[in-house]
PDB file of N, CA and C in Angstrom:
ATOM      1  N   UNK A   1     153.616 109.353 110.497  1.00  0.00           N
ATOM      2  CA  UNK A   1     152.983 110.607 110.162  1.00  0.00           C
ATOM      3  C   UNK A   1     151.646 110.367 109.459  1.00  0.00           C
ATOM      4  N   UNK A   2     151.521 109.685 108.074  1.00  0.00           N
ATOM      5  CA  UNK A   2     150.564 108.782 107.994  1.00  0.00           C
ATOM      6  C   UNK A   2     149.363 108.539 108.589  1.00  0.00           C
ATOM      7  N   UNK A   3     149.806 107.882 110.048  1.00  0.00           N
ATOM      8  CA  UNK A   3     148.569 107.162 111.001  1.00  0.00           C
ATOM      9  C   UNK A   3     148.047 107.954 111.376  1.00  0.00           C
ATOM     10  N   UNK A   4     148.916 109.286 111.803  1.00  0.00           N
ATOM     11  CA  UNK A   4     148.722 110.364 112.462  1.00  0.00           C
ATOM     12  C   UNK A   4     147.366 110.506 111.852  1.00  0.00           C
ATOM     13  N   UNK A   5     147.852 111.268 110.741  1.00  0.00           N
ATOM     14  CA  UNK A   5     146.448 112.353 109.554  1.00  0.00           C
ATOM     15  C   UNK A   5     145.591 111.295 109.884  1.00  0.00           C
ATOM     16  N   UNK A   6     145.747 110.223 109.336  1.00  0.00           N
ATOM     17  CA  UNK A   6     144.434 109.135 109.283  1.00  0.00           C
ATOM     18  C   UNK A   6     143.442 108.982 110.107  1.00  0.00           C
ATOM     19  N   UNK A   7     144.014 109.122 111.723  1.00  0.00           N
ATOM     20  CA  UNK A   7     143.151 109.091 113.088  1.00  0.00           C
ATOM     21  C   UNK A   7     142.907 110.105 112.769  1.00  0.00           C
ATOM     22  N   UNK A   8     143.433 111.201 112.747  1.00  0.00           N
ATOM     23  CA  UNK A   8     142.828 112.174 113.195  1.00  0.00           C
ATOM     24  C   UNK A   8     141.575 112.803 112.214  1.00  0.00           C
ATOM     25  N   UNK A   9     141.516 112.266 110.874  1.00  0.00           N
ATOM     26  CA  UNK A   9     140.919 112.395 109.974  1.00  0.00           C
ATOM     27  C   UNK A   9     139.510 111.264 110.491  1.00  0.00           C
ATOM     28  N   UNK A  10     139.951 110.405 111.274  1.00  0.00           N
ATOM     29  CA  UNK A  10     138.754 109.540 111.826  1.00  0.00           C
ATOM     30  C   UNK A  10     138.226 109.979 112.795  1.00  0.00           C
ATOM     31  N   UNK A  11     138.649 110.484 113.511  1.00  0.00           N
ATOM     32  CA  UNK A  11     138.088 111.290 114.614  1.00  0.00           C
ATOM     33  C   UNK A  11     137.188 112.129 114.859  1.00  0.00           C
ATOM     34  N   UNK A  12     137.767 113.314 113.481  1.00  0.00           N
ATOM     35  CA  UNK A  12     136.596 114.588 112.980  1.00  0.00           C
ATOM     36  C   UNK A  12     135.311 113.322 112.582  1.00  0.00           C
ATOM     37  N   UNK A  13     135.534 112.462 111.788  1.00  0.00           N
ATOM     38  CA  UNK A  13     134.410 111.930 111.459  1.00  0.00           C
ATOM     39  C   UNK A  13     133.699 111.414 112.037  1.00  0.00           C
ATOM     40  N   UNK A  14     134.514 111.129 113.163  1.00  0.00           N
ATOM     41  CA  UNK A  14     133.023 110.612 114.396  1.00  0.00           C
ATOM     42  C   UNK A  14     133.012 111.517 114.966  1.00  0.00           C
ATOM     43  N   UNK A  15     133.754 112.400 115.338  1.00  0.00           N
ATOM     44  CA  UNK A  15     133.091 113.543 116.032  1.00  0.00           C
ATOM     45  C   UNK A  15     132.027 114.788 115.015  1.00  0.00           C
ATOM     46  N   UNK A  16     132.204 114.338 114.217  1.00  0.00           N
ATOM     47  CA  UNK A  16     131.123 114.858 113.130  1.00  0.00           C
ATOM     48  C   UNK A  16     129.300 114.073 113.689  1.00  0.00           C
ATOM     49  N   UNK A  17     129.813 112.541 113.361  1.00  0.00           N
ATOM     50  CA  UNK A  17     128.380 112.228 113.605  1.00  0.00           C
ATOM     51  C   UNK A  17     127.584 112.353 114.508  1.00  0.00           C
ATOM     52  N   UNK A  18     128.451 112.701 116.001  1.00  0.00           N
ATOM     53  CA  UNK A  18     127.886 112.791 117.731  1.00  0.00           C
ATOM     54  C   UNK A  18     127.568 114.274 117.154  1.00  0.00           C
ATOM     55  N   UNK A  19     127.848 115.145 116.681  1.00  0.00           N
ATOM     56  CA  UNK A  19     127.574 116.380 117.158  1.00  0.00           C
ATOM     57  C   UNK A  19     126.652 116.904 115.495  1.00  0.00           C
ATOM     58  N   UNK A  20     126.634 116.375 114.703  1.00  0.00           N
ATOM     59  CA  UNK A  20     125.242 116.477 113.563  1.00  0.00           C
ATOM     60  C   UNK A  20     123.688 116.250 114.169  1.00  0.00           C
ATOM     61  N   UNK A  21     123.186 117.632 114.312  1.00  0.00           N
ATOM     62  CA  UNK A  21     121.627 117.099 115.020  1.00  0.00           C
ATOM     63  C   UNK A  21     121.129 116.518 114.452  1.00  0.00           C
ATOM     64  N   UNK A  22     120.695 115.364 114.578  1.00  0.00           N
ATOM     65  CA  UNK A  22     119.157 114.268 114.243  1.00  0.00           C
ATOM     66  C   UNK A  22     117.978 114.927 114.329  1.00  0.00           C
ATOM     67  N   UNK A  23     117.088 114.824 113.052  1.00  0.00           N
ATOM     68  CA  UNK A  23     115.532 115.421 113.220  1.00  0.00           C
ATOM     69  C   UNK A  23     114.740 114.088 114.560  1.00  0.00           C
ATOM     70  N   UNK A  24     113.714 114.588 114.855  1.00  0.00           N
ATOM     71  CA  UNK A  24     113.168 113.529 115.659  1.00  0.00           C
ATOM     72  C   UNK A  24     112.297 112.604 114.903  1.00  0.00           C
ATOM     73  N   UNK A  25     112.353 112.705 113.937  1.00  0.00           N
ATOM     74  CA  UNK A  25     111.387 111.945 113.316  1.00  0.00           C
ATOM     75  C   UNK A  25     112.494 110.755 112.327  1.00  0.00           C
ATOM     76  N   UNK A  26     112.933 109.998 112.981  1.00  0.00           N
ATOM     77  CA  UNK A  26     113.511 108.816 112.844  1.00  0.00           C
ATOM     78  C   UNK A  26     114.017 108.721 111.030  1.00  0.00           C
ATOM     79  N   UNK A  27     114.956 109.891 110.957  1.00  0.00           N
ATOM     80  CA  UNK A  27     115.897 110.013 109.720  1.00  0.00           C
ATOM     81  C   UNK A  27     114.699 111.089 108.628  1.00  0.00           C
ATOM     82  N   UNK A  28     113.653 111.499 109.151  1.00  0.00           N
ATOM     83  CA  UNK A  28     112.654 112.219 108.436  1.00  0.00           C
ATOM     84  C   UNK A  28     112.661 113.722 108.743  1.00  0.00           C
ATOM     85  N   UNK A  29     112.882 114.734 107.535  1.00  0.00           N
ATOM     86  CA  UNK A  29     112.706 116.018 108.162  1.00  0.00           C
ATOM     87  C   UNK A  29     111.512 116.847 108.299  1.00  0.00           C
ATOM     88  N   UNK A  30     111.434 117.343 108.666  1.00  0.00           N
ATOM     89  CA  UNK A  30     110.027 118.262 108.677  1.00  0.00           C
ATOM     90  C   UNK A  30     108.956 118.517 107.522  1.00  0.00           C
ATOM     91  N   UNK A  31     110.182 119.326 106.373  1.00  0.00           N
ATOM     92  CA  UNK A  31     109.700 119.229 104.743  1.00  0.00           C
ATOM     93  C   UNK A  31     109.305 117.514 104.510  1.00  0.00           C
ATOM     94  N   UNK A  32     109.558 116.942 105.142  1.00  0.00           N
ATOM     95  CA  UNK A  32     109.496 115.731 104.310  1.00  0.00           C
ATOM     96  C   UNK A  32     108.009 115.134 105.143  1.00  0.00           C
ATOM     97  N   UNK A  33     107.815 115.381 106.563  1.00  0.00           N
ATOM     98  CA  UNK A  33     106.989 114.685 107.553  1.00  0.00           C
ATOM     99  C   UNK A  33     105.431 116.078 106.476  1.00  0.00           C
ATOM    100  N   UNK A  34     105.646 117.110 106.558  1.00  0.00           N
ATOM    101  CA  UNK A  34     104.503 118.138 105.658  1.00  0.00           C
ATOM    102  C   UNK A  34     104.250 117.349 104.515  1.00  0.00           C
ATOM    103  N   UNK A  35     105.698 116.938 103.648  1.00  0.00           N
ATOM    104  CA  UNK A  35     104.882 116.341 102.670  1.00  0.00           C
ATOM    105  C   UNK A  35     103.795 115.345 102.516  1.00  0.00           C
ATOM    106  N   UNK A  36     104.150 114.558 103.404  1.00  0.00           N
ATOM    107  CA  UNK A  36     103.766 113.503 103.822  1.00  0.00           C
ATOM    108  C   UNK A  36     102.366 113.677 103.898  1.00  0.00           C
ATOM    109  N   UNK A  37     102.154 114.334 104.922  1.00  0.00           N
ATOM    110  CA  UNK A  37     100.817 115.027 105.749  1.00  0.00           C
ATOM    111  C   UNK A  37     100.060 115.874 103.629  1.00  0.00           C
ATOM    112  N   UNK A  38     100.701 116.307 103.757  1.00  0.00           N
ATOM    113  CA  UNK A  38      99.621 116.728 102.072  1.00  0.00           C
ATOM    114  C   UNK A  38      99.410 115.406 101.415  1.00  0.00           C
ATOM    115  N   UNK A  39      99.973 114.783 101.215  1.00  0.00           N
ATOM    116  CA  UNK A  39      99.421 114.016 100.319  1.00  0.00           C
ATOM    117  C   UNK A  39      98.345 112.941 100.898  1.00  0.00           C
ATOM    118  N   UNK A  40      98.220 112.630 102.369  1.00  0.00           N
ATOM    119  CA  UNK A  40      97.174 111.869 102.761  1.00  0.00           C
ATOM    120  C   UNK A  40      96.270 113.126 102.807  1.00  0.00           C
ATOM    121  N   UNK A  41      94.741 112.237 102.501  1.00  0.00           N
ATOM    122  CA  UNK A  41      93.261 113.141 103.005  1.00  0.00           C
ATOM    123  C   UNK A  41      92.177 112.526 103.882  1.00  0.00           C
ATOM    124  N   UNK A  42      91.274 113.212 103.324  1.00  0.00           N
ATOM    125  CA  UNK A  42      90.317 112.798 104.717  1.00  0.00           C
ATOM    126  C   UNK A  42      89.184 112.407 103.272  1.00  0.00           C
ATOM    127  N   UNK A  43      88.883 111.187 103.690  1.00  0.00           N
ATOM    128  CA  UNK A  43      88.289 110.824 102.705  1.00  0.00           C
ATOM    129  C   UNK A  43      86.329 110.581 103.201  1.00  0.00           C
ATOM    130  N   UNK A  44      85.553 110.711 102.273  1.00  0.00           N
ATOM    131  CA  UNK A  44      84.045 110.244 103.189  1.00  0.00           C
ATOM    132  C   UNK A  44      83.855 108.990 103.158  1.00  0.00           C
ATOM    133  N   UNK A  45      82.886 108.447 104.152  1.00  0.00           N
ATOM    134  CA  UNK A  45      82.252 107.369 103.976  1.00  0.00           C
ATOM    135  C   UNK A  45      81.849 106.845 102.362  1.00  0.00           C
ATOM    136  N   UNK A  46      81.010 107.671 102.216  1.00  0.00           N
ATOM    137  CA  UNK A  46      80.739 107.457 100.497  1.00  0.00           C
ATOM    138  C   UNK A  46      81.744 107.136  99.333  1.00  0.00           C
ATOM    139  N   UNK A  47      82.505 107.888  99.401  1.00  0.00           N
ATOM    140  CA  UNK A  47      84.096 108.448  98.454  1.00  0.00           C
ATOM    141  C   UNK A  47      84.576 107.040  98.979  1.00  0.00           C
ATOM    142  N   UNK A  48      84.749 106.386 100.005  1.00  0.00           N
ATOM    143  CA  UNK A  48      85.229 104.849 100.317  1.00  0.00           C
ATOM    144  C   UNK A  48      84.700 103.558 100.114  1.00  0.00           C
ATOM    145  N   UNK A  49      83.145 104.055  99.935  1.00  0.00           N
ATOM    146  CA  UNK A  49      82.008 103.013  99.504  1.00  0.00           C
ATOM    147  C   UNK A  49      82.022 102.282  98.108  1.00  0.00           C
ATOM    148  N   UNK A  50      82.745 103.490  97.101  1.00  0.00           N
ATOM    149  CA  UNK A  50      83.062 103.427  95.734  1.00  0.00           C
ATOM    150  C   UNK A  50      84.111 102.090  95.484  1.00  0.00           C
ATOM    151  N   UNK A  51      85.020 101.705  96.322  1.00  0.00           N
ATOM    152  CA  UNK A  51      86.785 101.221  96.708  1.00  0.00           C
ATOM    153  C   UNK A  51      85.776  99.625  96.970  1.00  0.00           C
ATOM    154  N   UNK A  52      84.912  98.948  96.258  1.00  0.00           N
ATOM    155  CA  UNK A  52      84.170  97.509  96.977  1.00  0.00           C
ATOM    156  C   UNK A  52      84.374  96.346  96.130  1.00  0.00           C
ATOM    157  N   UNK A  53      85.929  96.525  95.465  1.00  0.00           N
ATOM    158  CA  UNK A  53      86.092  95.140  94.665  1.00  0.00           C
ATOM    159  C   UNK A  53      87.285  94.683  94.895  1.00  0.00           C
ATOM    160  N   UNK A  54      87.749  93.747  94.382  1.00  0.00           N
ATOM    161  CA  UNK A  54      88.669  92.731  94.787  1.00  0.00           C
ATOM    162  C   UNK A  54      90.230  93.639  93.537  1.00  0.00           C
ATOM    163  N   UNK A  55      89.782  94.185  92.686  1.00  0.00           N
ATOM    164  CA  UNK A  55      90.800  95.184  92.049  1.00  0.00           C
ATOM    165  C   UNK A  55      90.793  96.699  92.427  1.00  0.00           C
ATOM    166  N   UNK A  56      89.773  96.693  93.581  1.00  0.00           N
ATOM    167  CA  UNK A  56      89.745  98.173  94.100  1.00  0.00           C
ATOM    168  C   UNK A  56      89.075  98.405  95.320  1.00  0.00           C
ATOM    169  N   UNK A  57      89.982  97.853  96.587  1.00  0.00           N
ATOM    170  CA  UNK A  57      89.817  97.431  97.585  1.00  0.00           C
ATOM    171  C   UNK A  57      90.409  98.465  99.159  1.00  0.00           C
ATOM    172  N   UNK A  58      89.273  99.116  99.077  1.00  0.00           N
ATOM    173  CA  UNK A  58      89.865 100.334 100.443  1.00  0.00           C
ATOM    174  C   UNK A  58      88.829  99.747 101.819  1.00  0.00           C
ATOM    175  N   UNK A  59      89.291  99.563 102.805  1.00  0.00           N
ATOM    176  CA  UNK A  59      88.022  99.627 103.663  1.00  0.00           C
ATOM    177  C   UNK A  59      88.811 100.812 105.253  1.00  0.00           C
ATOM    178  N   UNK A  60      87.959 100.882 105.992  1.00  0.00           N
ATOM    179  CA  UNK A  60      88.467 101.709 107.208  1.00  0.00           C
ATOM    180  C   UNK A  60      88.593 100.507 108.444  1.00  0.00           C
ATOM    181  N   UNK A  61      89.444 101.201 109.179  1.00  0.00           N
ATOM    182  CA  UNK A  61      89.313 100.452 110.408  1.00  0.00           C
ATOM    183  C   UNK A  61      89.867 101.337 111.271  1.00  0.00           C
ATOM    184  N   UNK A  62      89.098 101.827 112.547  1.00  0.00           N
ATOM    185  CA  UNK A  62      89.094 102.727 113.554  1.00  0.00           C
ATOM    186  C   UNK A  62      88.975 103.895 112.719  1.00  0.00           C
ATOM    187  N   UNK A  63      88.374 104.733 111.796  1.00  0.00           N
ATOM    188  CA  UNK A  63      88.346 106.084 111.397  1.00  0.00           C
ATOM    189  C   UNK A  63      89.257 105.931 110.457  1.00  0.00           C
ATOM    190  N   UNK A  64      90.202 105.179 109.997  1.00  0.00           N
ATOM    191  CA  UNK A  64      91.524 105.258 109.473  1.00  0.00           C
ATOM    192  C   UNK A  64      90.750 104.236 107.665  1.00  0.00           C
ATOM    193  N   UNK A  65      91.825 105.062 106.825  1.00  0.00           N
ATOM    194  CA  UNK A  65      91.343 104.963 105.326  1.00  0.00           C
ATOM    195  C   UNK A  65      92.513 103.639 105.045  1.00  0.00           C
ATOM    196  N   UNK A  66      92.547 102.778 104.654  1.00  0.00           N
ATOM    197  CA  UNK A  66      93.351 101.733 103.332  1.00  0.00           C
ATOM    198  C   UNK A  66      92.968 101.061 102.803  1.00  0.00           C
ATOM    199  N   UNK A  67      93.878 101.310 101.597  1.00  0.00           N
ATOM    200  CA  UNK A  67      93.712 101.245  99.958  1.00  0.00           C
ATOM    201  C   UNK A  67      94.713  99.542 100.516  1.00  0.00           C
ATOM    202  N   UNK A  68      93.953  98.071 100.598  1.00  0.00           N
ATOM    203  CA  UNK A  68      94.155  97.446 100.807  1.00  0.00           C
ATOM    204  C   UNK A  68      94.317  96.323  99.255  1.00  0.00           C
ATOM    205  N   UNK A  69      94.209  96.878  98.481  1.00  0.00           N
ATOM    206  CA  UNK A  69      94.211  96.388  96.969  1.00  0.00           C
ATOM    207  C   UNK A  69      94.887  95.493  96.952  1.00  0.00           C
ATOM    208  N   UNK A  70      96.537  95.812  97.015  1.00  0.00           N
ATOM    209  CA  UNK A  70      97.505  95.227  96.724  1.00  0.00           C
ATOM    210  C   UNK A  70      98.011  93.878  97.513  1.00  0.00           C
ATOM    211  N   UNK A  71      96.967  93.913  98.649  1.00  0.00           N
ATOM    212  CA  UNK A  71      97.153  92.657  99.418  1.00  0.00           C
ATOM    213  C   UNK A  71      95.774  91.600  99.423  1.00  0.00           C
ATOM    214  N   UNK A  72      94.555  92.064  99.211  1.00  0.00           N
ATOM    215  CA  UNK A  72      93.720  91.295  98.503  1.00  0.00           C
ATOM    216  C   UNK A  72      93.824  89.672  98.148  1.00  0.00           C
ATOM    217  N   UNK A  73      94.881  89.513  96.903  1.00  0.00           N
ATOM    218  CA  UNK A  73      95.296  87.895  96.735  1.00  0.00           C
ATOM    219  C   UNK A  73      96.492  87.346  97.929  1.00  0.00           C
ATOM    220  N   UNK A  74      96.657  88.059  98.728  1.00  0.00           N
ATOM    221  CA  UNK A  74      97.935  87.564  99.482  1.00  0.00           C
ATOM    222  C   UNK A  74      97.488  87.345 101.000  1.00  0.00           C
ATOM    223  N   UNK A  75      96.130  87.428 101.053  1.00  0.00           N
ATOM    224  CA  UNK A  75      95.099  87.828 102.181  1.00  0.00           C
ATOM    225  C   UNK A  75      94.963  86.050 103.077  1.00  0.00           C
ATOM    226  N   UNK A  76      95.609  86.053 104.057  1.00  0.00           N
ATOM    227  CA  UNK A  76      95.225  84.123 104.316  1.00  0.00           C
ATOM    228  C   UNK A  76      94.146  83.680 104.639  1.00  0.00           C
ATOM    229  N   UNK A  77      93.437  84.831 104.708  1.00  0.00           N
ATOM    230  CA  UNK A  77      91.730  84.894 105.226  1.00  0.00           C
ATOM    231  C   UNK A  77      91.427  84.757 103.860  1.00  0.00           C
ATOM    232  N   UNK A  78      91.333  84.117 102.303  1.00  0.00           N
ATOM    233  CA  UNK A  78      90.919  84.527 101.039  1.00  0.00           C
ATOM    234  C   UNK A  78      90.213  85.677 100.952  1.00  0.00           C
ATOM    235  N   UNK A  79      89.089  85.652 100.616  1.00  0.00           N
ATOM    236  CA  UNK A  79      88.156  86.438  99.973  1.00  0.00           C
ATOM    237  C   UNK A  79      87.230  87.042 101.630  1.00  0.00           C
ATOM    238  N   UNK A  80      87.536  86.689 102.737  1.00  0.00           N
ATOM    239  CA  UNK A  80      87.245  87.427 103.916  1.00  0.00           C
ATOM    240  C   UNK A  80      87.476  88.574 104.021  1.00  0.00           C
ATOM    241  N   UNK A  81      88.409  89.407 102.879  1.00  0.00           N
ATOM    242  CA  UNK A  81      89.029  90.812 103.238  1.00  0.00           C
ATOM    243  C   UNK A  81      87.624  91.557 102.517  1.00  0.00           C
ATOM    244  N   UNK A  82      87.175  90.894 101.672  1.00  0.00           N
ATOM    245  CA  UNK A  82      86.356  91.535 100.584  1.00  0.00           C
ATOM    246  C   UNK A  82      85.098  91.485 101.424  1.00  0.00           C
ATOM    247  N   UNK A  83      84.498  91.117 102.644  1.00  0.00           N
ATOM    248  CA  UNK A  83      83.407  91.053 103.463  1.00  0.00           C
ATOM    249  C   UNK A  83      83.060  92.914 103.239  1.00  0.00           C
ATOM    250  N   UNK A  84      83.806  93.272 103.999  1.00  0.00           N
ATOM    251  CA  UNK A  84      83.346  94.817 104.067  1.00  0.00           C
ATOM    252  C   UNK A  84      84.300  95.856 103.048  1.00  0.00           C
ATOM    253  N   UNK A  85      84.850  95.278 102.195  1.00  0.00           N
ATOM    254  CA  UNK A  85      85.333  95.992 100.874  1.00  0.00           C
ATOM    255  C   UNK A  85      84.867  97.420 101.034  1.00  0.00           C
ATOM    256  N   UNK A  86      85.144  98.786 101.193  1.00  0.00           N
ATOM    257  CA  UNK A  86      84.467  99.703 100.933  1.00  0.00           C
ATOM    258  C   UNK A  86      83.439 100.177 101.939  1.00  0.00           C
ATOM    259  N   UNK A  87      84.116  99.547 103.134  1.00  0.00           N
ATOM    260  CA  UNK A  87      83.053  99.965 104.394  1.00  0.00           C
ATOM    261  C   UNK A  87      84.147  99.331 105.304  1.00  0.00           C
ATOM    262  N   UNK A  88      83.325 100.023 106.783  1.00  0.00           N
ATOM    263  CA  UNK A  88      84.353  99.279 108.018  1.00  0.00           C
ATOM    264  C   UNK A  88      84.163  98.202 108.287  1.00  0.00           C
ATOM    265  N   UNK A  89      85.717  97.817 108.827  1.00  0.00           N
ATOM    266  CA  UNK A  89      86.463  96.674 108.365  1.00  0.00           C
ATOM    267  C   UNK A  89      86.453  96.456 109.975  1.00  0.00           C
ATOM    268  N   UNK A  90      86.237  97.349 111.336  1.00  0.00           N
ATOM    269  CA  UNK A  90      87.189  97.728 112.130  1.00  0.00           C
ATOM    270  C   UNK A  90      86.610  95.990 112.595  1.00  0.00           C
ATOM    271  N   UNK A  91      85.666  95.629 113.201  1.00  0.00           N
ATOM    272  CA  UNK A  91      85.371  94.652 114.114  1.00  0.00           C
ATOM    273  C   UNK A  91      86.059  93.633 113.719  1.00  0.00           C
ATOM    274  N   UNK A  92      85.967  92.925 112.196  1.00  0.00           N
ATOM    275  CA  UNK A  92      86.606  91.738 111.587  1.00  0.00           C
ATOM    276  C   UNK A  92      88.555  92.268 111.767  1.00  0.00           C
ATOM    277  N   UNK A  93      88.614  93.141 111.476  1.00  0.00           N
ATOM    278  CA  UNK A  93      90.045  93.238 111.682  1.00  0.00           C
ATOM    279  C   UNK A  93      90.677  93.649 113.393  1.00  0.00           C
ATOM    280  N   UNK A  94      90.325  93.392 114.230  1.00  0.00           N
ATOM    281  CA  UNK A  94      90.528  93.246 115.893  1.00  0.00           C
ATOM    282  C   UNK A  94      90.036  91.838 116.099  1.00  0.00           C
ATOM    283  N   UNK A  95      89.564  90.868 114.916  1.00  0.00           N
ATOM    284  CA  UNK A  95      89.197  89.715 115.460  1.00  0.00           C
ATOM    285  C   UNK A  95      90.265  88.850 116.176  1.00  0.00           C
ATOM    286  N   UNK A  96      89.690  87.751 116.810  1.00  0.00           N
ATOM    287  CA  UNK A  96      90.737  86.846 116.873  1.00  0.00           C
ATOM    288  C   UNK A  96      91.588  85.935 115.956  1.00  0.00           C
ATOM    289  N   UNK A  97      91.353  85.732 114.697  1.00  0.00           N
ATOM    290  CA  UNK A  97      92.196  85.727 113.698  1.00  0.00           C
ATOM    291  C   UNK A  97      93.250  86.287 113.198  1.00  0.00           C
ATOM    292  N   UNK A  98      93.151  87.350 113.807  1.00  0.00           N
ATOM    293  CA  UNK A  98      94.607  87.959 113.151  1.00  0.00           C
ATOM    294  C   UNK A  98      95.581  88.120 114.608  1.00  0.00           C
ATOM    295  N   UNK A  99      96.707  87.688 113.790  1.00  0.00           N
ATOM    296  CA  UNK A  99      98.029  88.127 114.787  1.00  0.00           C
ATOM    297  C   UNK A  99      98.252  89.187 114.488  1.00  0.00           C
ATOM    298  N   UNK A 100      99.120  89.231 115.716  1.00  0.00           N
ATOM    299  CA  UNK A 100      99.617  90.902 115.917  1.00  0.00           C
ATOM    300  C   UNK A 100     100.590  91.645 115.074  1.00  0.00           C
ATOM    301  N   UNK A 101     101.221  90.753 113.852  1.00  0.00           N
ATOM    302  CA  UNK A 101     101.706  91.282 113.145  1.00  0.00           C
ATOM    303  C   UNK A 101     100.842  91.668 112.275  1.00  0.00           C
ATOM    304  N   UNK A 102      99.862  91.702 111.982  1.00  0.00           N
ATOM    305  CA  UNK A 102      98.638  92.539 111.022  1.00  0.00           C
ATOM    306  C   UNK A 102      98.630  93.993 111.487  1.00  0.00           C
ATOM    307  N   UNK A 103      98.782  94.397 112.578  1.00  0.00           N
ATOM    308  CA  UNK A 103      98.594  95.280 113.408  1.00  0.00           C
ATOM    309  C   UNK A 103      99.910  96.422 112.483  1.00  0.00           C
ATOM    310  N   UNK A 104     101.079  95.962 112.738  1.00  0.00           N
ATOM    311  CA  UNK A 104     102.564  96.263 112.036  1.00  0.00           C
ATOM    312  C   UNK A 104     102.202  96.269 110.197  1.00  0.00           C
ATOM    313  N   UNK A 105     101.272  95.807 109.896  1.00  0.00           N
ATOM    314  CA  UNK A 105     101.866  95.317 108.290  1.00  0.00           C
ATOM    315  C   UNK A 105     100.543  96.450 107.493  1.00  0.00           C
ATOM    316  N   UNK A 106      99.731  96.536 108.276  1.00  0.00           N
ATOM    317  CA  UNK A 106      98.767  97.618 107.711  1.00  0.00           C
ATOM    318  C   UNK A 106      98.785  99.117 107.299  1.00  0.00           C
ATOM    319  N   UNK A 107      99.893  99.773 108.403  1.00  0.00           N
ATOM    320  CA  UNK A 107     100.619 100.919 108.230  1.00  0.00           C
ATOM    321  C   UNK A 107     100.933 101.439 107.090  1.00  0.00           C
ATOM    322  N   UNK A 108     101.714  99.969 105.949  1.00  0.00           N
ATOM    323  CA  UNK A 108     101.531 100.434 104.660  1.00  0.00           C
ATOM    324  C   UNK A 108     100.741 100.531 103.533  1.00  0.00           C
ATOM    325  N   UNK A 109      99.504 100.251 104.300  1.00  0.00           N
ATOM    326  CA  UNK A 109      98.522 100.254 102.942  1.00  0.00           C
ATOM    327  C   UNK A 109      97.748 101.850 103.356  1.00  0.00           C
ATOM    328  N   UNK A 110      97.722 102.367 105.061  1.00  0.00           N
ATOM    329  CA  UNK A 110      97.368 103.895 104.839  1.00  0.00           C
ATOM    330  C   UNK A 110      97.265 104.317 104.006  1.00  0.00           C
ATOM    331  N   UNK A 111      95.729 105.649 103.933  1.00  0.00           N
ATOM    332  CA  UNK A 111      95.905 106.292 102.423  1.00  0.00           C
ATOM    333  C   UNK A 111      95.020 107.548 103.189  1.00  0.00           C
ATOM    334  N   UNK A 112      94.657 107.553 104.527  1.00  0.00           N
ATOM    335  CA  UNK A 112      93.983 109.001 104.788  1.00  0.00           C
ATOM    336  C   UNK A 112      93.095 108.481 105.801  1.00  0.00           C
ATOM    337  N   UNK A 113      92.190 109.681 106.156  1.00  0.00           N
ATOM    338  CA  UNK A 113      91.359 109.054 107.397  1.00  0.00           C
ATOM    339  C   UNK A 113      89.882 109.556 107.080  1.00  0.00           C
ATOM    340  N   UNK A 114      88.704 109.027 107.958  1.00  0.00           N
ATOM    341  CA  UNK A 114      87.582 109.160 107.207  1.00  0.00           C
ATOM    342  C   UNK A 114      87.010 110.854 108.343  1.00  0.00           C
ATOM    343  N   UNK A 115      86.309 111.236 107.296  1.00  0.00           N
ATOM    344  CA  UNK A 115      85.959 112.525 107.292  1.00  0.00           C
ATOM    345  C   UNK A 115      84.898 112.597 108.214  1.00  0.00           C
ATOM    346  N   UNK A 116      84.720 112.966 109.448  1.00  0.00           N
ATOM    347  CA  UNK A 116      83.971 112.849 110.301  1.00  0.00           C
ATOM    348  C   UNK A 116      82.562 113.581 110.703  1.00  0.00           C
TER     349      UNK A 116
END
């Protein structure tokens, strides 16, 4: 009697998870994808020009804003990141130096896009 309740108590629970809609945004809800969207901006050329040191380090690449600070000393290129500190970055960063995991690892330094 036992096993009984138990399956069947397992059952609802997977039949819980097949039939709970998923947002499409990969465990993210809407309120949460808006928030998101407010808190990045559109930043200017100028307003990014300010971001040109090695403790305050934003540059663009393709139109796109990051606040690249925090990777600065961890950079295997040294002090190559700091070339265009505060200006576009885009040509040196599509170089042939970087692997394609740069491509993946930049996503988190996003901070907004440049104001056109």
């Amino acid at each position: 009697m036992e096993m009984i309740a138990v399956a069947l108590l397992l059952a609802a629970l997977l039949g819980a998870l097949f039939l709970y809609p998923r947002s499409a945004g990969k465990g993210k809800t809407e309120g949460d994808l808006q928030t998101i969207a407010k808190k990045l901006k559109t930043y200017t050329k100028e307003e990014v020009s300010l971001h040109n040191k090695r403790d305050d380090c934003w540059i663009i690449v393709k139109d796109k804003v990051y606040n690249v600070t925090p990777y600065v000393e961890e950079h295997p290129g040294g002090d190559a990141i700091l070339n265009h500190a505060g200006g576009d970055s885009t040509e040196g960063f599509f170089g042939p130096q970087h692997a394609t995991r740069v491509f993946d690892m930049v996503d988190e330094f996003y901070i907004g896009d440049v104001k056109l």
